[in-house]
Protein backbone atom coordinates (compact mmCIF):
# COMPACT_ATOMS: atom_id res chain seq x y z
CA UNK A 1 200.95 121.72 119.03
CA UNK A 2 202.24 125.22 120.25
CA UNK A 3 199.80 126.70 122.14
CA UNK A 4 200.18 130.69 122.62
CA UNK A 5 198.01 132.52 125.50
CA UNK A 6 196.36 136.18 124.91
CA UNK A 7 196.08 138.65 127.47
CA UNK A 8 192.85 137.26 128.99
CA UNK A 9 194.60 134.47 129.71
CA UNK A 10 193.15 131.87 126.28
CA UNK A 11 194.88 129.85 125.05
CA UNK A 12 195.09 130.21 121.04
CA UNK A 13 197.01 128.34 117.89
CA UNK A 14 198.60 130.34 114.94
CA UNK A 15 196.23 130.25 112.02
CA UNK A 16 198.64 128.21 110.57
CA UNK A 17 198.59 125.60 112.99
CA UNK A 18 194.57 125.21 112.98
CA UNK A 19 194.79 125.37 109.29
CA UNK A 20 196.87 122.25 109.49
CA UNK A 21 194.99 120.50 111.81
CA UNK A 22 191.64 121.62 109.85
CA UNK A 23 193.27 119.91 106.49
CA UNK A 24 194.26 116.72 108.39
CA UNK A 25 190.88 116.60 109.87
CA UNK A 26 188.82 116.93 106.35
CA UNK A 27 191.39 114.33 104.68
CA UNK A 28 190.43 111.76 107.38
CA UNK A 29 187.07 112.40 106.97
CA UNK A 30 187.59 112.22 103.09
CA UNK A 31 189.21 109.24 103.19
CA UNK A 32 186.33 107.26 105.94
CA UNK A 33 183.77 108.51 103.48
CA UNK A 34 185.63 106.85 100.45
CA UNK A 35 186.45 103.52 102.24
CA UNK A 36 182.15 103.27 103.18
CA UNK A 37 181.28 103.62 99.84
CA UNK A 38 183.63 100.59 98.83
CA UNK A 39 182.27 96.99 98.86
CA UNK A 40 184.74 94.79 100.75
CA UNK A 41 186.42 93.33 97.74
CA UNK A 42 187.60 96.78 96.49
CA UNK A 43 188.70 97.53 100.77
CA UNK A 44 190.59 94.26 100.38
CA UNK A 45 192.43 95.04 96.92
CA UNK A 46 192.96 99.18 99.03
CA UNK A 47 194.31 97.23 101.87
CA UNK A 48 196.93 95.39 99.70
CA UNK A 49 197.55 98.94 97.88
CA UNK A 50 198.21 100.09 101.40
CA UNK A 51 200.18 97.03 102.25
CA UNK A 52 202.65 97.96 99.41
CA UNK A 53 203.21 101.46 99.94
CA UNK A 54 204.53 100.43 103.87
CA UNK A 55 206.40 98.83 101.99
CA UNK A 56 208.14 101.10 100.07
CA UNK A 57 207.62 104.60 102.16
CA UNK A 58 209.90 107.15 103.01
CA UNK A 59 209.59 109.38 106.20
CA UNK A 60 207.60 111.68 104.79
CA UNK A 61 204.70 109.68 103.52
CA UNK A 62 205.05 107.32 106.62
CA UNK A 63 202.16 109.56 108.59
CA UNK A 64 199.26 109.73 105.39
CA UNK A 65 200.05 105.60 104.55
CA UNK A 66 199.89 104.76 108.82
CA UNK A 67 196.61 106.75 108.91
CA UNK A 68 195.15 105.17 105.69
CA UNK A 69 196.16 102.15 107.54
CA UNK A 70 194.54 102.67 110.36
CA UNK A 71 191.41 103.78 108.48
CA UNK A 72 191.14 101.13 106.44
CA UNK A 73 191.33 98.63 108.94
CA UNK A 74 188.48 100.61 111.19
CA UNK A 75 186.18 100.31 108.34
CA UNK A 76 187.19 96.34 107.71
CA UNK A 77 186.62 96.40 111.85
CA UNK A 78 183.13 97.75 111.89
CA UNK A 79 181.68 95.54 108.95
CA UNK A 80 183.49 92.42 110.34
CA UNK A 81 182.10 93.06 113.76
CA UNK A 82 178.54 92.00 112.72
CA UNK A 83 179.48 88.94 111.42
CA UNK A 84 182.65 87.63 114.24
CA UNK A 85 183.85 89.27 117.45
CA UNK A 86 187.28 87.62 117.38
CA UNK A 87 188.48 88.90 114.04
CA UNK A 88 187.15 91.98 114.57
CA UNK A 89 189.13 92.27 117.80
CA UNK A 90 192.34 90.73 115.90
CA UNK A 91 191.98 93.93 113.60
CA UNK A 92 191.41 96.20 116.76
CA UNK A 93 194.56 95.17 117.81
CA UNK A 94 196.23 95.79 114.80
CA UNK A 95 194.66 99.57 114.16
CA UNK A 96 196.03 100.61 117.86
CA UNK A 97 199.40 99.65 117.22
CA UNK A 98 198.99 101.63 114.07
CA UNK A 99 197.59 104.41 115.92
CA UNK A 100 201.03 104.61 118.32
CA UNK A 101 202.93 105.33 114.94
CA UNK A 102 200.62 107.98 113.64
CA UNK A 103 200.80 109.62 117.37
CA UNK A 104 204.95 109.36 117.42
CA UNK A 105 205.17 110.85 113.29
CA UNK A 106 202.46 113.77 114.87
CA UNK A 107 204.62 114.26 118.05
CA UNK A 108 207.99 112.82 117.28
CA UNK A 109 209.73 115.33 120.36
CA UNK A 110 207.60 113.53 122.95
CA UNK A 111 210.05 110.45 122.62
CA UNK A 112 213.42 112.40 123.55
């Protein structure tokens, strides 16, 4: 993110830019509170939803599927965690290596 600096010497965004970052914020925080309220039958049949769409995404839609991803499989993570460590840490694994793609579709320039 672009970062200007004022003439006291603060750094500031563009209004657009925190707008942006506002909207991703309250869709990740939409989309936690939606996968809590689901038992873990509907999570599942989301997951497989999810599945599908990696399947078939384009470039565009590869950042909002890779975060659902990652979402969904934090929520799976947290409820499995009460009842065994070692999938919970399977799915751990998986959710960071999701993570690295959301990171490289936010900041794709850091690569070159």
């Amino acid at each position: 993110m672009k970062q200007l600096i004022n003439n006291n010497g603060n750094r500031v965004i563009s209004i657009e830019q925190w707008k942006k970052t506002a909207g991703k914020f309250k869709e990740e925080q939409d989309l936690k509170r939606y996968f809590k309220m689901l038992s873990f039958n509907e999570l599942i049949n989301e997951s497989n939803i999810i599945i599908d769409q990696l399947g078939d995404s384009d470039e565009q839609k590869d950042h909002l599927i890779y975060q659902k991803a990652s979402l969904v499989l934090l929520e799976m993570n947290s409820r499995l965690e009460k009842e065994s460590s070692q999938m919970a840490n399977g799915l751990k694994k998986m959710r960071e290596k999701i993570e690295c793609k959301i990171i490289h579709f936010n900041n794709p320039e850091e690569e070159e």
